[in-house]
C-alpha atoms as a PDB file:
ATOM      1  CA  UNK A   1     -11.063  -0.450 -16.896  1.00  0.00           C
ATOM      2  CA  UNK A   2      -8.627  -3.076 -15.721  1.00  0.00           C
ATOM      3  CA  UNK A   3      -9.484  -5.571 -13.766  1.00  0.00           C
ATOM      4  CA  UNK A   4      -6.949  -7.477 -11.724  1.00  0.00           C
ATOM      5  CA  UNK A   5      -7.455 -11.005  -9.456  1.00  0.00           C
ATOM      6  CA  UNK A   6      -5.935 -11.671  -6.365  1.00  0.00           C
ATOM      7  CA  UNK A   7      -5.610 -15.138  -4.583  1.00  0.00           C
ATOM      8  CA  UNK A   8      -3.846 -15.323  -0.708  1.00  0.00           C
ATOM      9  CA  UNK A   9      -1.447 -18.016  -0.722  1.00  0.00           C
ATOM     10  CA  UNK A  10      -0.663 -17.658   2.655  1.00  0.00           C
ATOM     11  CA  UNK A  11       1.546 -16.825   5.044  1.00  0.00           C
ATOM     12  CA  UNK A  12       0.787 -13.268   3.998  1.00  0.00           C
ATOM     13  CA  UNK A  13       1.796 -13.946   0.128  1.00  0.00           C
ATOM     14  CA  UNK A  14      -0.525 -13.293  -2.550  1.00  0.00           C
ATOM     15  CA  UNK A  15      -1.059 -14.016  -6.203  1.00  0.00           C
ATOM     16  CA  UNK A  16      -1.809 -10.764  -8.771  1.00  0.00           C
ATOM     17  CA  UNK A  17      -2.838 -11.544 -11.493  1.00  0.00           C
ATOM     18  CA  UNK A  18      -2.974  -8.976 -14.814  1.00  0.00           C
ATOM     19  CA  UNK A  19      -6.683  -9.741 -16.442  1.00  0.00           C
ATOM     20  CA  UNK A  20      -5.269  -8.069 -19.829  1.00  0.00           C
ATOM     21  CA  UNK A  21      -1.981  -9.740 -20.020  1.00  0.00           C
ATOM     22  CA  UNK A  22      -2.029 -13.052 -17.562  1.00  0.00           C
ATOM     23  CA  UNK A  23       1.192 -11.541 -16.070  1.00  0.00           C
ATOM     24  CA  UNK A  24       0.945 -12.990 -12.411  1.00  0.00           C
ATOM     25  CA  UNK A  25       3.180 -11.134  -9.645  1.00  0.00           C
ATOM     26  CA  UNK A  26       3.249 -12.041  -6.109  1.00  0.00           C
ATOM     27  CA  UNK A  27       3.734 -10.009  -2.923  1.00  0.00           C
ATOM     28  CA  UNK A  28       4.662 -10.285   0.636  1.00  0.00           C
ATOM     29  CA  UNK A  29       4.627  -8.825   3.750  1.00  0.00           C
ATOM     30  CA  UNK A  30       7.724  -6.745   4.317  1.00  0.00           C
ATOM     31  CA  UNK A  31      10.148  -7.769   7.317  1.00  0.00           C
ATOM     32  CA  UNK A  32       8.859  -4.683   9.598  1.00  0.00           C
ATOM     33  CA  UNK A  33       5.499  -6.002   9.584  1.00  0.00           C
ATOM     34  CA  UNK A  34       5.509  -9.666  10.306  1.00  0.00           C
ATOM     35  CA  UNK A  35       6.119 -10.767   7.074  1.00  0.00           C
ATOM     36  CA  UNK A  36       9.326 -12.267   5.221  1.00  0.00           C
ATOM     37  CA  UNK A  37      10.322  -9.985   3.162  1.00  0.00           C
ATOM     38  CA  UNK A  38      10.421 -12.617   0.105  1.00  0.00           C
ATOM     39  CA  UNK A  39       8.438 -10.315  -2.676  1.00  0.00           C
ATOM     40  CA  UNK A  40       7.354  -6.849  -2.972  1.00  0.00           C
ATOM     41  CA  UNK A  41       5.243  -5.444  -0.397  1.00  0.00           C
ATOM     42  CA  UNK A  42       1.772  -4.123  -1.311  1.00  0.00           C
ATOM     43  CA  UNK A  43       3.554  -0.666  -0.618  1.00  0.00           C
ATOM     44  CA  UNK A  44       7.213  -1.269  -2.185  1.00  0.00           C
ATOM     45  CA  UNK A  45       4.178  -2.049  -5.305  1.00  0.00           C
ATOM     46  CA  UNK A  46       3.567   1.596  -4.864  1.00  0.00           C
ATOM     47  CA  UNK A  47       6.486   3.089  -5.269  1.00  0.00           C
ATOM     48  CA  UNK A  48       7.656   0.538  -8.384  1.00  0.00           C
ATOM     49  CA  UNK A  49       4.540   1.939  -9.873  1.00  0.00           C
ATOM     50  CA  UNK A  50       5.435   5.898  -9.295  1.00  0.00           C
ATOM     51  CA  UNK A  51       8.918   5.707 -10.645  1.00  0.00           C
ATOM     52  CA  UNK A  52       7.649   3.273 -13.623  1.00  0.00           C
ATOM     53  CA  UNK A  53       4.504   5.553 -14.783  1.00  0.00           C
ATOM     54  CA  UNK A  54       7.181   8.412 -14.267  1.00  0.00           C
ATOM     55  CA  UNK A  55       9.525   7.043 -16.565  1.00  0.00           C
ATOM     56  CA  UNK A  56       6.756   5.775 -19.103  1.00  0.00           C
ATOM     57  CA  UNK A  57       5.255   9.377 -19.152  1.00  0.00           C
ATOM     58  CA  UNK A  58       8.280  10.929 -20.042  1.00  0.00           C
ATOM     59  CA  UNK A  59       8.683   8.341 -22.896  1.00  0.00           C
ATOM     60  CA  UNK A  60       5.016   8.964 -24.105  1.00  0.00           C
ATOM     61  CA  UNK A  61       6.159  13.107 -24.247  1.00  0.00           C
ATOM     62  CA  UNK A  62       9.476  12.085 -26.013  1.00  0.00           C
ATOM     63  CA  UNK A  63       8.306   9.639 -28.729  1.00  0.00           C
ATOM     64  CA  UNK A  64       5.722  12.466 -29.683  1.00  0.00           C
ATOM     65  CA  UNK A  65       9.039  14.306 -29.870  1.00  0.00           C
ATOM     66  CA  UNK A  66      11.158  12.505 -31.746  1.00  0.00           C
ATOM     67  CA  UNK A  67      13.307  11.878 -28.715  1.00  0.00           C
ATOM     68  CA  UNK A  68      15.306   9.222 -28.381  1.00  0.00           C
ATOM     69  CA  UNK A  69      15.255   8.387 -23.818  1.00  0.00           C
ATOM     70  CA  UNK A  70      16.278   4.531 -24.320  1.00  0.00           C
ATOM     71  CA  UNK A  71      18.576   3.752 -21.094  1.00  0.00           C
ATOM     72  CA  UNK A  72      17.302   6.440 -18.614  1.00  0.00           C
ATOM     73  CA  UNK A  73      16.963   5.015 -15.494  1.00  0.00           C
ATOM     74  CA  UNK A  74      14.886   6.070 -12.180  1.00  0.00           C
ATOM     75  CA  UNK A  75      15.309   5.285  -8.667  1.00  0.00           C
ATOM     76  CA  UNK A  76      12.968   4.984  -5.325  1.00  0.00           C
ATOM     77  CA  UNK A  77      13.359   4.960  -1.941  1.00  0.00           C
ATOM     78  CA  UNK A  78       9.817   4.342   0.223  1.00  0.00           C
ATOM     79  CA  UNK A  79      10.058   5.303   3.479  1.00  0.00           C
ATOM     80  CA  UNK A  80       7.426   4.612   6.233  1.00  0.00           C
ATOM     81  CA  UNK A  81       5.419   6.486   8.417  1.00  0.00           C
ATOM     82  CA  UNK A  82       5.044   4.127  11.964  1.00  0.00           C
ATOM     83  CA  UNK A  83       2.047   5.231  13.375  1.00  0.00           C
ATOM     84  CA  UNK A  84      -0.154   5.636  11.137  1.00  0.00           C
ATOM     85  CA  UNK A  85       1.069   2.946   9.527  1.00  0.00           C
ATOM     86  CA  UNK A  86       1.405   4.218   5.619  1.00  0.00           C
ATOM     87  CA  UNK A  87       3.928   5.549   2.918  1.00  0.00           C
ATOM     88  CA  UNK A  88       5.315   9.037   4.070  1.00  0.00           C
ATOM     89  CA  UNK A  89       8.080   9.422   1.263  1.00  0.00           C
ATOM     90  CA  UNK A  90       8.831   8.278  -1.975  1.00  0.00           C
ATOM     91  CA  UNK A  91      11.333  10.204  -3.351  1.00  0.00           C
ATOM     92  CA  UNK A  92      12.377   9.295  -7.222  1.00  0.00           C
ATOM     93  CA  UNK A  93      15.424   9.945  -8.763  1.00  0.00           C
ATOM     94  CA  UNK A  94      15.590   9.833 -12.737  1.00  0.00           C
ATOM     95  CA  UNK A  95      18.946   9.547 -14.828  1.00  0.00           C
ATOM     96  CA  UNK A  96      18.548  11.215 -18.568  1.00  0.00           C
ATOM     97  CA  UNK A  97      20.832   9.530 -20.865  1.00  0.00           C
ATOM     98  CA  UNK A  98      22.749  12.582 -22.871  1.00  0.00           C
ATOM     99  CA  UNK A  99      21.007  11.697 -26.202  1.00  0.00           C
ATOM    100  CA  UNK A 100      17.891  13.920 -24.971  1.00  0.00           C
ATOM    101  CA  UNK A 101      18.220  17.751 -26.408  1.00  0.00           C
ATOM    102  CA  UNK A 102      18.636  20.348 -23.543  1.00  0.00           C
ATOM    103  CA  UNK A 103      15.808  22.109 -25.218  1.00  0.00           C
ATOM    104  CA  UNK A 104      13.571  18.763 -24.503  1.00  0.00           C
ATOM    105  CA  UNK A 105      14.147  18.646 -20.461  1.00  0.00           C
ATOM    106  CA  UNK A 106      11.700  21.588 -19.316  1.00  0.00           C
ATOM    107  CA  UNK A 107       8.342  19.087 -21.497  1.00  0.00           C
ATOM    108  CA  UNK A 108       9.684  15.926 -19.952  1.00  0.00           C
ATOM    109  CA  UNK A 109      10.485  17.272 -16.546  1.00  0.00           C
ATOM    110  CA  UNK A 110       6.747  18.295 -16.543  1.00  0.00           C
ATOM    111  CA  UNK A 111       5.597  15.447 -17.529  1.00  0.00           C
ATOM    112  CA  UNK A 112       6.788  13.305 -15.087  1.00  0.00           C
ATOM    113  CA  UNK A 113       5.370  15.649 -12.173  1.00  0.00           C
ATOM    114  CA  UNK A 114       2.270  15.066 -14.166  1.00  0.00           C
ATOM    115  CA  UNK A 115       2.189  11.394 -14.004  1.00  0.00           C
ATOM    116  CA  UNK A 116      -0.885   9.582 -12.651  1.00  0.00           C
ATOM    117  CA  UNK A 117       0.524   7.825  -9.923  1.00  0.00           C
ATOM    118  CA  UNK A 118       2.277  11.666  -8.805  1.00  0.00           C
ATOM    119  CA  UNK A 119      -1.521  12.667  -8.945  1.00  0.00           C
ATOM    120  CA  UNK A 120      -2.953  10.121  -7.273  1.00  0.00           C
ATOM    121  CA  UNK A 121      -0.641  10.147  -4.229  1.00  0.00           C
ATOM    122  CA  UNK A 122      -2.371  11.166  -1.047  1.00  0.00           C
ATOM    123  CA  UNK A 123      -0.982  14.809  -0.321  1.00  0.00           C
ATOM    124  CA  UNK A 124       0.711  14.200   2.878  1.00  0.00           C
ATOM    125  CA  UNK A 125       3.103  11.910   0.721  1.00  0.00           C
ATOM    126  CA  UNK A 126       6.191  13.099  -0.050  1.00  0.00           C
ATOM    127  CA  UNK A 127       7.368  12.538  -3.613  1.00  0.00           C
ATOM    128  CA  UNK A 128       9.841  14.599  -4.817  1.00  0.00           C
ATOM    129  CA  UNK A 129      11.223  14.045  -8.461  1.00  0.00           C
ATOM    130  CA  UNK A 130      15.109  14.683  -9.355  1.00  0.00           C
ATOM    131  CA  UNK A 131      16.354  14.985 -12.493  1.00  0.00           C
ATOM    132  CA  UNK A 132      19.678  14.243 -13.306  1.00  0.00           C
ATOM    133  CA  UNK A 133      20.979  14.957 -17.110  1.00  0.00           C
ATOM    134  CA  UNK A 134      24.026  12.954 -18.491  1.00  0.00           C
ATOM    135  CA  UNK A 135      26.146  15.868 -20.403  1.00  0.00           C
END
């Protein structure tokens, strides 16, 4: 269990803070929905934290490996739903750095689609994973 604090600031900021750690973040309401923009959104948190636990379980399958995935990168895009207002997309797009065997991408591929975050995404949510392998 990890238990995290949150303090409104105001004007639609708040504090996060990380019980384990201390690590404070802050957020903001995004531009579309009266807010400035100035942080991540509550929402914008969600998709950091797909592509991140996507990223971190591959690393998790490739240490156990032997692999060697230093400088892959990943990419998301959320995109909105209007009405109802929620996340309809978050499509994530990861760059394999050529050090990672060919014989390694079918384990890693599957572990990213078997992320937490993937599997705790609402159905209706769109979040296709590409893979892109530097040759």
């Amino acid at each position: 269990m990890v238990e995290m604090k949150l303090v409104y600031t105001g004007e639609k900021h708040c504090e996060v803070t990380h019980g384990p750690s201390g690590t404070v973040i802050e957020t903001d309401a995004p531009v579309d929905n009266q807010g400035r923009g100035e942080r991540f959104s509550p929402t914008d948190l969600v998709g950091a934290a797909l592509a991140s636990c996507v990223l971190t379980t591959m690393a998790i399958m490739a240490e156990r490996n032997g692999i060697d995935m230093r400088g892959a990168t990943a990419k998301v895009t959320k995109e909105m739903n209007p009405n109802p207002r929620r996340i309809a997309k978050l499509p994530v797009t990861v760059h394999m750095p050529r050090t990672v065997p060919k014989e390694a991408r079918v384990k890693l591929e599957a572990s990213a689609h078997a992320c937490p975050v993937h599997r705790s995404l609402h159905p209706d949510v769109q979040a296709p994973i590409e893979f892109i392998w530097e040759e």
